[in-house]
C-alpha atoms as a PDB file:
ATOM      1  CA  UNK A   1       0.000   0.000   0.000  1.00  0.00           C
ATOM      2  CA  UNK A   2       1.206   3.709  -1.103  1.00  0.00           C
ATOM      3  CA  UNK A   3       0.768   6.394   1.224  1.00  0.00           C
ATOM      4  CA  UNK A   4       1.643  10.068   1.073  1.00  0.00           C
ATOM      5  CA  UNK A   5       0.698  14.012   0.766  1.00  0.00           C
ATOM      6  CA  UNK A   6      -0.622  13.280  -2.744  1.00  0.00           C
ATOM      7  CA  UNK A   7       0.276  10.488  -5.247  1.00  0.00           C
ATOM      8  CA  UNK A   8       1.440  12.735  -7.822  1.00  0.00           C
ATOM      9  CA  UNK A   9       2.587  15.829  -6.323  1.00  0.00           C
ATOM     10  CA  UNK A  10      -0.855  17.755  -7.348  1.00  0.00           C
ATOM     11  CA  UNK A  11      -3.658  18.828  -5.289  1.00  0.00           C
ATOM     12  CA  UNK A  12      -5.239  16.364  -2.423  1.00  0.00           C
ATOM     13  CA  UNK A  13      -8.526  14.250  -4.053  1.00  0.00           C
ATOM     14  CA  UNK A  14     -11.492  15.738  -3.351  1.00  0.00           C
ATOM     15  CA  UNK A  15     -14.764  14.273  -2.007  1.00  0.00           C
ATOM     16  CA  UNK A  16     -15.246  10.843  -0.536  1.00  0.00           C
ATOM     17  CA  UNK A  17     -13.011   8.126  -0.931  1.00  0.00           C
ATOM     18  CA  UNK A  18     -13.115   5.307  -4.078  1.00  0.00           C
ATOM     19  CA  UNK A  19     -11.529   2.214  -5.036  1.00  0.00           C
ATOM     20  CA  UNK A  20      -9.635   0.015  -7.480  1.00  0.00           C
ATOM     21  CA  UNK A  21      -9.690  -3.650  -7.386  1.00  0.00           C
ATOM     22  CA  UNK A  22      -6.748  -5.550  -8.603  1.00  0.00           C
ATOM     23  CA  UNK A  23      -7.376  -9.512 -10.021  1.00  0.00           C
ATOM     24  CA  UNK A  24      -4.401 -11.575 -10.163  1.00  0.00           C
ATOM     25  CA  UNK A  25      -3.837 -14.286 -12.108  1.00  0.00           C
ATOM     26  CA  UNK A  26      -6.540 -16.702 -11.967  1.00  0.00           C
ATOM     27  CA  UNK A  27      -4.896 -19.404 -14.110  1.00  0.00           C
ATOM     28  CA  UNK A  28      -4.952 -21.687 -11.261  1.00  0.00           C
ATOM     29  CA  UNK A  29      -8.945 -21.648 -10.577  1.00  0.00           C
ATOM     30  CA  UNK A  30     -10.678 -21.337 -13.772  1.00  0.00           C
ATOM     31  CA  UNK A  31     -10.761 -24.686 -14.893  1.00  0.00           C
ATOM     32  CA  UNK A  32     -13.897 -26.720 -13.993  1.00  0.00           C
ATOM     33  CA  UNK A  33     -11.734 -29.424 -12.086  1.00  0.00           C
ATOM     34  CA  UNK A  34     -10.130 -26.481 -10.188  1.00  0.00           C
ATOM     35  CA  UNK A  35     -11.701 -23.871  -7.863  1.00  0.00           C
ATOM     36  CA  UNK A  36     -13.964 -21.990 -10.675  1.00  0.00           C
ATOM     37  CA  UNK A  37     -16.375 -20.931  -7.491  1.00  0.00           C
ATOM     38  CA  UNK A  38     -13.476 -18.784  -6.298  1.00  0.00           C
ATOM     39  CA  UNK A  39     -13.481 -16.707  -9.160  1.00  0.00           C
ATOM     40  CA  UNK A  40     -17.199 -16.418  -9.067  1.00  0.00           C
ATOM     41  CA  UNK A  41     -17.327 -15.727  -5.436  1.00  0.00           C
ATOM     42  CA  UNK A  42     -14.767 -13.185  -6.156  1.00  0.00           C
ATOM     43  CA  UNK A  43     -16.212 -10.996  -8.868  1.00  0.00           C
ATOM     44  CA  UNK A  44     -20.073 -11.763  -6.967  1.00  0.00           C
ATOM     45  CA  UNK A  45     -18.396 -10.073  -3.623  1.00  0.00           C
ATOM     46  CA  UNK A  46     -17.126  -7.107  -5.707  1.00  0.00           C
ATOM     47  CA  UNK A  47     -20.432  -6.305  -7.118  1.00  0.00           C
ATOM     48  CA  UNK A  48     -22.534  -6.352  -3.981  1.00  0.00           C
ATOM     49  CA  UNK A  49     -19.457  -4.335  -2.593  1.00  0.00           C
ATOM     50  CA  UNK A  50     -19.402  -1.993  -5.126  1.00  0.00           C
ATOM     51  CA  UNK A  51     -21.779   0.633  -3.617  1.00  0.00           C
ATOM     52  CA  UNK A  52     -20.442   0.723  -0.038  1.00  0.00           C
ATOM     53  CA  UNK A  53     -16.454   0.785  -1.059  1.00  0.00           C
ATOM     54  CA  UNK A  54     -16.904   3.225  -4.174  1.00  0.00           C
ATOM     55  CA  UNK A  55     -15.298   0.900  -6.354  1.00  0.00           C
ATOM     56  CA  UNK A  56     -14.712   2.806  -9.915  1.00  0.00           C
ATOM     57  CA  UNK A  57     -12.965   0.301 -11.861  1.00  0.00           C
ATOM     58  CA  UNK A  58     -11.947  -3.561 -11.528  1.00  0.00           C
ATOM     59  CA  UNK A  59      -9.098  -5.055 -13.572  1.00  0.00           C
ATOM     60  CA  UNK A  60      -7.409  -8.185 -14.127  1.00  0.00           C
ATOM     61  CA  UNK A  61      -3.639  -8.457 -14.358  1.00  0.00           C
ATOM     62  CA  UNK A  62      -3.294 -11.136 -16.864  1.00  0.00           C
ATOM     63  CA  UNK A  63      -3.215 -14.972 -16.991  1.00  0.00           C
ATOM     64  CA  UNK A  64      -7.446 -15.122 -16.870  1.00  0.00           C
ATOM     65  CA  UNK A  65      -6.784 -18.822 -17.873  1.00  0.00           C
ATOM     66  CA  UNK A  66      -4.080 -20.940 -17.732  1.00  0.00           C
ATOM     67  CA  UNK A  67      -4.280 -23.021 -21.317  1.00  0.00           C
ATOM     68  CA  UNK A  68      -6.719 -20.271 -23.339  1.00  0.00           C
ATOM     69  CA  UNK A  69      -9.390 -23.251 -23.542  1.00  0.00           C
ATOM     70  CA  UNK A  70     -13.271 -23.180 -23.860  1.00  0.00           C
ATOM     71  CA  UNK A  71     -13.949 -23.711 -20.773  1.00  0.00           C
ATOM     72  CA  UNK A  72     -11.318 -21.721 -18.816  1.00  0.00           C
ATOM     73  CA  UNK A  73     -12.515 -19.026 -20.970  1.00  0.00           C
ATOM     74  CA  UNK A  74     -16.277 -19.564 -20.284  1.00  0.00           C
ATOM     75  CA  UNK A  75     -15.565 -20.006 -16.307  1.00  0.00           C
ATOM     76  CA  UNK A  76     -14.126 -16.637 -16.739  1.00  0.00           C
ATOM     77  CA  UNK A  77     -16.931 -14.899 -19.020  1.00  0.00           C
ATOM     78  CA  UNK A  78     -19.625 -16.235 -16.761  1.00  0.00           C
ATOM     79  CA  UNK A  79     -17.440 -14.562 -13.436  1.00  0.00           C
ATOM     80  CA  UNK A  80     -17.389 -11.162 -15.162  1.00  0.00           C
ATOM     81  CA  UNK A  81     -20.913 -10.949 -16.065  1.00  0.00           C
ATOM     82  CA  UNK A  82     -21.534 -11.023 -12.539  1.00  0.00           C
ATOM     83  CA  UNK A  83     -19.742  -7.544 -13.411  1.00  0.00           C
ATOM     84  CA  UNK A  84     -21.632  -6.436 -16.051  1.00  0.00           C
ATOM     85  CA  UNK A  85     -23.691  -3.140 -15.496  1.00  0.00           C
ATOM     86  CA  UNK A  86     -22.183  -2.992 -12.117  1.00  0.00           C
ATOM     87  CA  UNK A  87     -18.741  -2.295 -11.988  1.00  0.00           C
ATOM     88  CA  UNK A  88     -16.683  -1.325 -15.188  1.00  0.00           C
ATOM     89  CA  UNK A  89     -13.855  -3.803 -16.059  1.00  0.00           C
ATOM     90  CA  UNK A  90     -10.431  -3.753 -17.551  1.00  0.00           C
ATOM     91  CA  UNK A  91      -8.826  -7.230 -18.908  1.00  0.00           C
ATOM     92  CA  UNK A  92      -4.587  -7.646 -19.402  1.00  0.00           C
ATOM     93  CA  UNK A  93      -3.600 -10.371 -21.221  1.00  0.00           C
ATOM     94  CA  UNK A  94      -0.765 -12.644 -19.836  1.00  0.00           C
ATOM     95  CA  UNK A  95       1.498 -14.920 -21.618  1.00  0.00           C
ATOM     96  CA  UNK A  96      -1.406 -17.909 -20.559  1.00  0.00           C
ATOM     97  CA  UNK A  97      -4.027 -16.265 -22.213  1.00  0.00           C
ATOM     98  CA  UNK A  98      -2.705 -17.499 -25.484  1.00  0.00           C
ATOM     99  CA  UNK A  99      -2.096 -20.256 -27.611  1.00  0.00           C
ATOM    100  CA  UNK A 100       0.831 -22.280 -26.231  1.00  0.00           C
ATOM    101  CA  UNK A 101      -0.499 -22.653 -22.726  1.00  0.00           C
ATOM    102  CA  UNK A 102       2.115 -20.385 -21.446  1.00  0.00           C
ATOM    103  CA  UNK A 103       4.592 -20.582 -24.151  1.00  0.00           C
ATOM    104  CA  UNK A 104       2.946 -17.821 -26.059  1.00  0.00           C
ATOM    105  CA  UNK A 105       3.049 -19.544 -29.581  1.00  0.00           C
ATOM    106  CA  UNK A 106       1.671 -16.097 -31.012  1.00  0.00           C
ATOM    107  CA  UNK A 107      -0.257 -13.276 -29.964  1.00  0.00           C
ATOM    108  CA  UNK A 108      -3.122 -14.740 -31.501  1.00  0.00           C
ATOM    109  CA  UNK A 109      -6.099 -13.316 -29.359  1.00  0.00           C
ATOM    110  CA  UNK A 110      -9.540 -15.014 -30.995  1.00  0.00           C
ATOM    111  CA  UNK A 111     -10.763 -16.695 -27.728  1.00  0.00           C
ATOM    112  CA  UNK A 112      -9.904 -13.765 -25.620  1.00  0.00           C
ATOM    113  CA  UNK A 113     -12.336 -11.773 -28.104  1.00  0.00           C
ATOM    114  CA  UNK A 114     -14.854 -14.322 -28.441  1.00  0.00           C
ATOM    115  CA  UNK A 115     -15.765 -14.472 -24.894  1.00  0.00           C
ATOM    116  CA  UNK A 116     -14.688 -10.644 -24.207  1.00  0.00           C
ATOM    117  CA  UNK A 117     -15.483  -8.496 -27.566  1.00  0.00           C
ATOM    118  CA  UNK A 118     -15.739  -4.935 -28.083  1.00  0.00           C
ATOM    119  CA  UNK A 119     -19.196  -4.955 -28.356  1.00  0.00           C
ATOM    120  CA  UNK A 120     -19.396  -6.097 -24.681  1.00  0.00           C
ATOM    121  CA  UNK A 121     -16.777  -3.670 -22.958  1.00  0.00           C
ATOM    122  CA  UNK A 122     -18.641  -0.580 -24.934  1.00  0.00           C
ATOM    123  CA  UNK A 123     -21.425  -1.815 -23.060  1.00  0.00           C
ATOM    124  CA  UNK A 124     -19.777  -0.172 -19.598  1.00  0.00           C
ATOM    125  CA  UNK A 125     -18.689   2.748 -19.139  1.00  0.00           C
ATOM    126  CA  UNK A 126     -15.200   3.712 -19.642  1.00  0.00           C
ATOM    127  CA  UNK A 127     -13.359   2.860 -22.892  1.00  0.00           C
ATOM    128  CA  UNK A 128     -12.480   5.632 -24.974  1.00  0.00           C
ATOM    129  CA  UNK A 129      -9.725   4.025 -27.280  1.00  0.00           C
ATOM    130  CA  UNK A 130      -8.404   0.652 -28.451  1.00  0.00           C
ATOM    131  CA  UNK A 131      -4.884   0.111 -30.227  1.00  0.00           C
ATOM    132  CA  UNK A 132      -6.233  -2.086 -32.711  1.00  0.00           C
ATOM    133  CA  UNK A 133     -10.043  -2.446 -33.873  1.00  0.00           C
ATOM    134  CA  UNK A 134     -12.040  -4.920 -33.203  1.00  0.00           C
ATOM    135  CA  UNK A 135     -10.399  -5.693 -29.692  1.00  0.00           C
ATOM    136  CA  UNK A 136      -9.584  -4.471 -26.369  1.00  0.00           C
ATOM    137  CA  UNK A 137      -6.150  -6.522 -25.596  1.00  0.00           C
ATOM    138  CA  UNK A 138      -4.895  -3.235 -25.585  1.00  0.00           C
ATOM    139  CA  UNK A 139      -7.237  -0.414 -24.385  1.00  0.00           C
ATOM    140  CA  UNK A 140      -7.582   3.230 -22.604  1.00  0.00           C
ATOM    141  CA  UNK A 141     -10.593   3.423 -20.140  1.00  0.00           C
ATOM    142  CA  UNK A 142     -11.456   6.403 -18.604  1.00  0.00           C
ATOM    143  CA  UNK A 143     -13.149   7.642 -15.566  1.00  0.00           C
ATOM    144  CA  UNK A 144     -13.646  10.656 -13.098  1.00  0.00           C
ATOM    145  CA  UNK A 145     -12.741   9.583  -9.127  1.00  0.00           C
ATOM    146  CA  UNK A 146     -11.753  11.782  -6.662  1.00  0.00           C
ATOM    147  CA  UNK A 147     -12.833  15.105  -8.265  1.00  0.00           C
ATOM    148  CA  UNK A 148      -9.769  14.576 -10.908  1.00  0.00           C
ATOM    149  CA  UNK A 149      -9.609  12.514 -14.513  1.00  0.00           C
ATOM    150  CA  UNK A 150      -8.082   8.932 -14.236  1.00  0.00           C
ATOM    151  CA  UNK A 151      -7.002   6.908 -17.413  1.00  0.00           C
ATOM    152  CA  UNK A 152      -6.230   3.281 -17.091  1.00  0.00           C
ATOM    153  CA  UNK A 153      -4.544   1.192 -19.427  1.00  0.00           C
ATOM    154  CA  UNK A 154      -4.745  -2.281 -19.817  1.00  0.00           C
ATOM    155  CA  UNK A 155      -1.686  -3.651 -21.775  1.00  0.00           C
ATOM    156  CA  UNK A 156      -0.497  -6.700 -23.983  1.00  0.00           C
ATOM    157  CA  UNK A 157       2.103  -9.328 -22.338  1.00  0.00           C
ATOM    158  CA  UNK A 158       5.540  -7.999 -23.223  1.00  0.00           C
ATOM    159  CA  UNK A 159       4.070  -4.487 -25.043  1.00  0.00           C
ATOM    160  CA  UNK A 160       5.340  -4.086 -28.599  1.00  0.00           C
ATOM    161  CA  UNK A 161       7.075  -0.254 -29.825  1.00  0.00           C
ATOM    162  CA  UNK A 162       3.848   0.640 -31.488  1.00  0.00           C
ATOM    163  CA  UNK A 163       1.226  -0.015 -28.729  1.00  0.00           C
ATOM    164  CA  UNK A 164       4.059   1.977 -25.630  1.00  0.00           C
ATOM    165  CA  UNK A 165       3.357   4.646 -28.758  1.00  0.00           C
ATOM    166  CA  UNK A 166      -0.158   4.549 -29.026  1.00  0.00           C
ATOM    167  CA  UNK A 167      -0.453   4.898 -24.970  1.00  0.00           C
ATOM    168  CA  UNK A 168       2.207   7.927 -25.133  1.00  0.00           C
ATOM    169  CA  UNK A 169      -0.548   9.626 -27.902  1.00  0.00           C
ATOM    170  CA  UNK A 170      -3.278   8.866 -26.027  1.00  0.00           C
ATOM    171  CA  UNK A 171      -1.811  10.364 -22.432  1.00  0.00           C
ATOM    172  CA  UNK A 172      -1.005  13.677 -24.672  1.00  0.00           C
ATOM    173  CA  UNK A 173      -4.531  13.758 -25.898  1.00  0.00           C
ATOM    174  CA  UNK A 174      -5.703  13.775 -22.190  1.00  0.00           C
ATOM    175  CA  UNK A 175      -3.959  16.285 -20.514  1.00  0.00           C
ATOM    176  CA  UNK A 176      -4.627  16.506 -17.022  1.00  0.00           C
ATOM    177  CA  UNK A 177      -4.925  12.361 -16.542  1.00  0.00           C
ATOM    178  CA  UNK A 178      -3.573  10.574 -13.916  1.00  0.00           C
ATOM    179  CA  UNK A 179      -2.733   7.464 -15.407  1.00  0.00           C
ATOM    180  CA  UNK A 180      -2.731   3.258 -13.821  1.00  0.00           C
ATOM    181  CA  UNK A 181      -1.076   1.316 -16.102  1.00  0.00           C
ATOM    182  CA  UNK A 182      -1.890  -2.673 -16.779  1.00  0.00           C
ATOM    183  CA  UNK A 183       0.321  -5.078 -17.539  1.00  0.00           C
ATOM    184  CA  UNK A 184       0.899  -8.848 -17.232  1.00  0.00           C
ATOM    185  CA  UNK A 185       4.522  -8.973 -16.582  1.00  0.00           C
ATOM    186  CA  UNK A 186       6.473  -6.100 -15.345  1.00  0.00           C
ATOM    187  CA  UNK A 187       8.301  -6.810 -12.486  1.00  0.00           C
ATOM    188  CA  UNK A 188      10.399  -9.939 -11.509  1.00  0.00           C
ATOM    189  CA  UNK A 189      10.016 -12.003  -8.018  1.00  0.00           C
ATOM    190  CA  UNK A 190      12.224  -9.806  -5.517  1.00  0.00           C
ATOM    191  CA  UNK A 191      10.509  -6.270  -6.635  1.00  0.00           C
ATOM    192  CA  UNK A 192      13.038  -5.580  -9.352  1.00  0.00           C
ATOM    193  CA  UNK A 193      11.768  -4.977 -12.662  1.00  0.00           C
ATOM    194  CA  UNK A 194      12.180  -7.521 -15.194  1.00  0.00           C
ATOM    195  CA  UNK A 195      15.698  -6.700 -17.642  1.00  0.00           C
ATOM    196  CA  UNK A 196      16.527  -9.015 -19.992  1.00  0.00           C
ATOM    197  CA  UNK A 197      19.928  -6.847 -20.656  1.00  0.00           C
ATOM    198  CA  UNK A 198      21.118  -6.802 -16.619  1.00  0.00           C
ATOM    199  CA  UNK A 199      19.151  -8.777 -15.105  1.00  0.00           C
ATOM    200  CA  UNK A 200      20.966 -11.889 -15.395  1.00  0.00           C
ATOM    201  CA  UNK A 201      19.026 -14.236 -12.566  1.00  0.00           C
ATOM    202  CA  UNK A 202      15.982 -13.433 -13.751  1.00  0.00           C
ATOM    203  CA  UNK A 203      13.681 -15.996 -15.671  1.00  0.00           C
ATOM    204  CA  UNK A 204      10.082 -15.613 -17.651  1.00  0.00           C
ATOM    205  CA  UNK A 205      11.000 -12.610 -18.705  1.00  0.00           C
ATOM    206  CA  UNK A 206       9.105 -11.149 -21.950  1.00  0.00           C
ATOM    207  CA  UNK A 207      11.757 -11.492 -23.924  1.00  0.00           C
ATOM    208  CA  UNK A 208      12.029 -15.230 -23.083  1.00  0.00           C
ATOM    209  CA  UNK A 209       8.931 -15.799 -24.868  1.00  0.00           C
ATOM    210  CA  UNK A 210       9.767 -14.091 -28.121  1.00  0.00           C
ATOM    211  CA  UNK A 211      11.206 -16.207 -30.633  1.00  0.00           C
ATOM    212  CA  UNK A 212      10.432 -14.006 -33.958  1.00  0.00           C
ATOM    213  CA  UNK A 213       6.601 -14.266 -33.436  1.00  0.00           C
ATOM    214  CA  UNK A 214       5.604 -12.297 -31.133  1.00  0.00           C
ATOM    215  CA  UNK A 215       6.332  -8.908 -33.278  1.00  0.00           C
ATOM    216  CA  UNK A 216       8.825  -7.865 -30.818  1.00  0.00           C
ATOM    217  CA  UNK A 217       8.521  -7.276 -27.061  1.00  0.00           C
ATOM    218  CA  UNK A 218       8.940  -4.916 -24.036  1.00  0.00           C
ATOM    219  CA  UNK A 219      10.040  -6.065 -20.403  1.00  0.00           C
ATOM    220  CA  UNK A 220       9.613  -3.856 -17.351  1.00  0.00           C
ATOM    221  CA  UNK A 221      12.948  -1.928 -18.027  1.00  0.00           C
ATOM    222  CA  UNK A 222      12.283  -0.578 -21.299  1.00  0.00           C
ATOM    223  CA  UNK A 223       8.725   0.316 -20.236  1.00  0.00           C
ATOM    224  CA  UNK A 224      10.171   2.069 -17.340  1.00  0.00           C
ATOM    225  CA  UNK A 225      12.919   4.100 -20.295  1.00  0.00           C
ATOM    226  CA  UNK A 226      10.536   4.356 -22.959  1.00  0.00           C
ATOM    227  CA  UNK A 227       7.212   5.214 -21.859  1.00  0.00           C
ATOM    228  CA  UNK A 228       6.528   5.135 -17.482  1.00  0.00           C
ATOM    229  CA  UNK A 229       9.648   7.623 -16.526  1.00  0.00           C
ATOM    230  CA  UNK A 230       9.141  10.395 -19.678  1.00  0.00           C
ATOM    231  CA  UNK A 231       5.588  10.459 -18.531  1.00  0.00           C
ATOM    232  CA  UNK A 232       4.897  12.171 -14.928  1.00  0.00           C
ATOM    233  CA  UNK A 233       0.707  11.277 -15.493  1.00  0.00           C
ATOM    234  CA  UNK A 234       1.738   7.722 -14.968  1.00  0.00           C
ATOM    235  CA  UNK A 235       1.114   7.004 -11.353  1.00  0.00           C
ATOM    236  CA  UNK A 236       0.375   3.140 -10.916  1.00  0.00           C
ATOM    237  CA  UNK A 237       2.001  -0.091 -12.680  1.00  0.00           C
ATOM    238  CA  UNK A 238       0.319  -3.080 -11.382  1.00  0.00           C
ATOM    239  CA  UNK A 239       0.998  -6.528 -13.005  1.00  0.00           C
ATOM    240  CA  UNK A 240       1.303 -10.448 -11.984  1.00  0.00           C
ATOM    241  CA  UNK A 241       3.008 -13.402 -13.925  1.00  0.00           C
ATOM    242  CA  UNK A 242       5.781 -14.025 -10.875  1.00  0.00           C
ATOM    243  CA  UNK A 243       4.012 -15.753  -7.728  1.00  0.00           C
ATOM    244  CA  UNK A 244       5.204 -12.638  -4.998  1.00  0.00           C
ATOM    245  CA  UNK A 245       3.692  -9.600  -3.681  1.00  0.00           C
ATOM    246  CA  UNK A 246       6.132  -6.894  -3.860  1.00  0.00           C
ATOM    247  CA  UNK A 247       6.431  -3.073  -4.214  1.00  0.00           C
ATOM    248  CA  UNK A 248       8.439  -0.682  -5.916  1.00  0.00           C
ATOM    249  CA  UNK A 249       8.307   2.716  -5.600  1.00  0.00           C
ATOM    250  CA  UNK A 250      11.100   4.788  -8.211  1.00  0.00           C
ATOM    251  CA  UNK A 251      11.790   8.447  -8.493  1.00  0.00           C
ATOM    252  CA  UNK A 252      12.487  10.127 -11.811  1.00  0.00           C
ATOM    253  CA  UNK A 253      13.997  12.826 -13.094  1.00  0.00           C
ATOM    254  CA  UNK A 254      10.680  15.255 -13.000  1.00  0.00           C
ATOM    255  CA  UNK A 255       7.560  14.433 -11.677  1.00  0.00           C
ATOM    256  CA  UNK A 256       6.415  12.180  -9.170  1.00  0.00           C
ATOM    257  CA  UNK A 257       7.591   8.829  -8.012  1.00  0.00           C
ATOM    258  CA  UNK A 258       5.904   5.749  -9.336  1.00  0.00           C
ATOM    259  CA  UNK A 259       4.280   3.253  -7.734  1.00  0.00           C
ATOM    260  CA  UNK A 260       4.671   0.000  -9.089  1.00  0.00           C
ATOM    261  CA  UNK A 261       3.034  -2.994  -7.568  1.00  0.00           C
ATOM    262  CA  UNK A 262       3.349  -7.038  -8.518  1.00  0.00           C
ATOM    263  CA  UNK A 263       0.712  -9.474  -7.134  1.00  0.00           C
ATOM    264  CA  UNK A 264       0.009 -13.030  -7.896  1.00  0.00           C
ATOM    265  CA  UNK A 265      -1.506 -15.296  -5.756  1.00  0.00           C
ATOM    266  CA  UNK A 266      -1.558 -18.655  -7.361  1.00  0.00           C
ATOM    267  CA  UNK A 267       0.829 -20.705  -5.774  1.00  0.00           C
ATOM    268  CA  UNK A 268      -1.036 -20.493  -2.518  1.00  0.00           C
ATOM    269  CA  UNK A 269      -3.340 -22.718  -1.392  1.00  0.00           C
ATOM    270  CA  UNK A 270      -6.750 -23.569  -3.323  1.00  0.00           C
ATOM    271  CA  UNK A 271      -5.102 -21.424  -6.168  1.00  0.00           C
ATOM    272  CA  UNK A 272      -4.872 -18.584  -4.388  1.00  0.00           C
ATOM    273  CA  UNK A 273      -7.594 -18.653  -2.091  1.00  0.00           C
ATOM    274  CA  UNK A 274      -9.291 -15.368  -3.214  1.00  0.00           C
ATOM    275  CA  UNK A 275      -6.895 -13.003  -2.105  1.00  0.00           C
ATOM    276  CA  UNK A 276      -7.324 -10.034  -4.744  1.00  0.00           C
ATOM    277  CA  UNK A 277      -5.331  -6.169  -4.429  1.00  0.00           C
ATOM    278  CA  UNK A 278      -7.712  -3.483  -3.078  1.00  0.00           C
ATOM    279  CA  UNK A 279      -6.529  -0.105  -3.831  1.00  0.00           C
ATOM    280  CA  UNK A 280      -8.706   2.324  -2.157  1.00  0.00           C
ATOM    281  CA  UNK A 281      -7.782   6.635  -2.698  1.00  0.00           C
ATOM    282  CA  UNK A 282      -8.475   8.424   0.124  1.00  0.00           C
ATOM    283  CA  UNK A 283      -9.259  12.343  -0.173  1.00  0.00           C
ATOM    284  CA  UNK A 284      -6.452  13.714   1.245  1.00  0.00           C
ATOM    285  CA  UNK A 285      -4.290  11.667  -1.203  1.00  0.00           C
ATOM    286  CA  UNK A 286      -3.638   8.919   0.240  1.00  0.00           C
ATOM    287  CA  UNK A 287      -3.776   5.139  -0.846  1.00  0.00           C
ATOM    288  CA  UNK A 288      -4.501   2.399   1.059  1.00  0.00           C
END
């Protein structure tokens, strides 16, 4: 949990608090010989919570399933519409929510859009742009909390050049935004953030996965160079994909620091038992 004067140096938050939920992977319970009821219980809790803790916005850090079949995918279609016209959702992809269960054999995304089309996040409120048409793997959702404009991006596994781009336009055609950024994998197991060029103990790093068909890839590092540290709207980067729960918090050159938090559940017991990141803004600035 972050706490301080004000998460980005600005004003306090006005008004009465709100909240962001935070799904970690739930590879480990979606399958029908697994724990599917926790993920139902899960999303069913937020929704009859959503009223009494002000939650704005739910998203899911990636790895939904855990071999991108039917019925992983239907498990988790039926647990968000517990969702639908209650809270607003945004979906990551992680490296399990493709072909290859795990290995990431492409970036091919046709279940992912069967079960969760356009046509069904336009139905809530919240998404004002998509990096490609005709999905939401990578998408800009945004929403008023706190008396001040949030964006929220929910991000590819291992971003390519062109979509770190396409968030960069999008942040300059919001001025103003404070900005939570989604992402499957973004930080490694001790709270480090994954670099494929020094980080030489690390392991499932992005770049790992990317054997020419992936169109090219972007690990925590280069996100942090390219696109998080340039960018002072960018207050939040929450992701999964490494079983820990760990916190960074970096300074930059100007700006505010950056929060950047890692949570994944699933090697605990019953898959991860339900445990699931509440983020809740208080108004004097504060997060708890």
């Amino acid at each position: 949990n972050s706490q301080g004067n004000s998460i980005d140096g600005s004003a306090p938050a006005v008004g009465q608090s709100w909240t962001l939920i935070a799904l970690p992977d739930t590879q480990a319970v979606v399958s029908v010989s697994a724990y599917p009821e926790i993920l139902y219980a899960q999303t069913a809790w937020i929704a009859a919570q959503a009223r009494a803790l002000n939650i704005e916005y739910v998203v899911h850090e990636g790895d939904i399933t855990n071999d991108s079949t039917d019925e992983q995918w239907n498990t988790a279609d039926h647990a968000f519409r517990l969702l639908d016209g209650k809270v607003p959702y945004a979906l990551a992809m992680g490296n399990h929510d493709h072909p290859g269960s795990g290995s990431v054999n492409s970036r091919d995304t046709s279940q992912f859009d069967a079960h969760f089309p356009v046509s069904r996040i336009q139905q809530q409120p919240g998404l004002v742009e998509t990096f490609e048409p005709g999905t939401v793997v990578n998408a800009a959702y945004a929403f008023q909390a706190g008396g001040r404009p949030w964006l929220i991006f929910a991000l590819e596994f291992g971003p390519r050049d062109a979509v770190l781009a396409w968030v960069e336009r999008v942040l300059q055609a919001r001025p103003g935004a404070s900005a939570i950024l989604v992402t499957h994998a973004y930080l490694f197991v001790d709270g480090t953030r994954f670099d494929h060029v020094d980080g030489t103990d690390q392991y499932s790093n992005p770049h790992d996965y990317d054997h020419g068909q992936l169109g090219g890839v972007n690990d925590g590092e280069e996100m942090w160079q390219k696109l998080i540290a340039p960018h002072p709207e960018i207050c939040f980067v929450l992701c999964g994909h490494m079983h820990a729960e760990r916190r960074l918090t970096s300074a930059r050159t100007m700006g505010p620091p950056v929060h950047q938090m890692l949570a994944d559940f699933q090697g605990e017991s019953l898959g991860g038992s339900g445990f699931m990141r509440m983020l809740t803004f208080m108004p004097d600035g504060r997060v708890m």
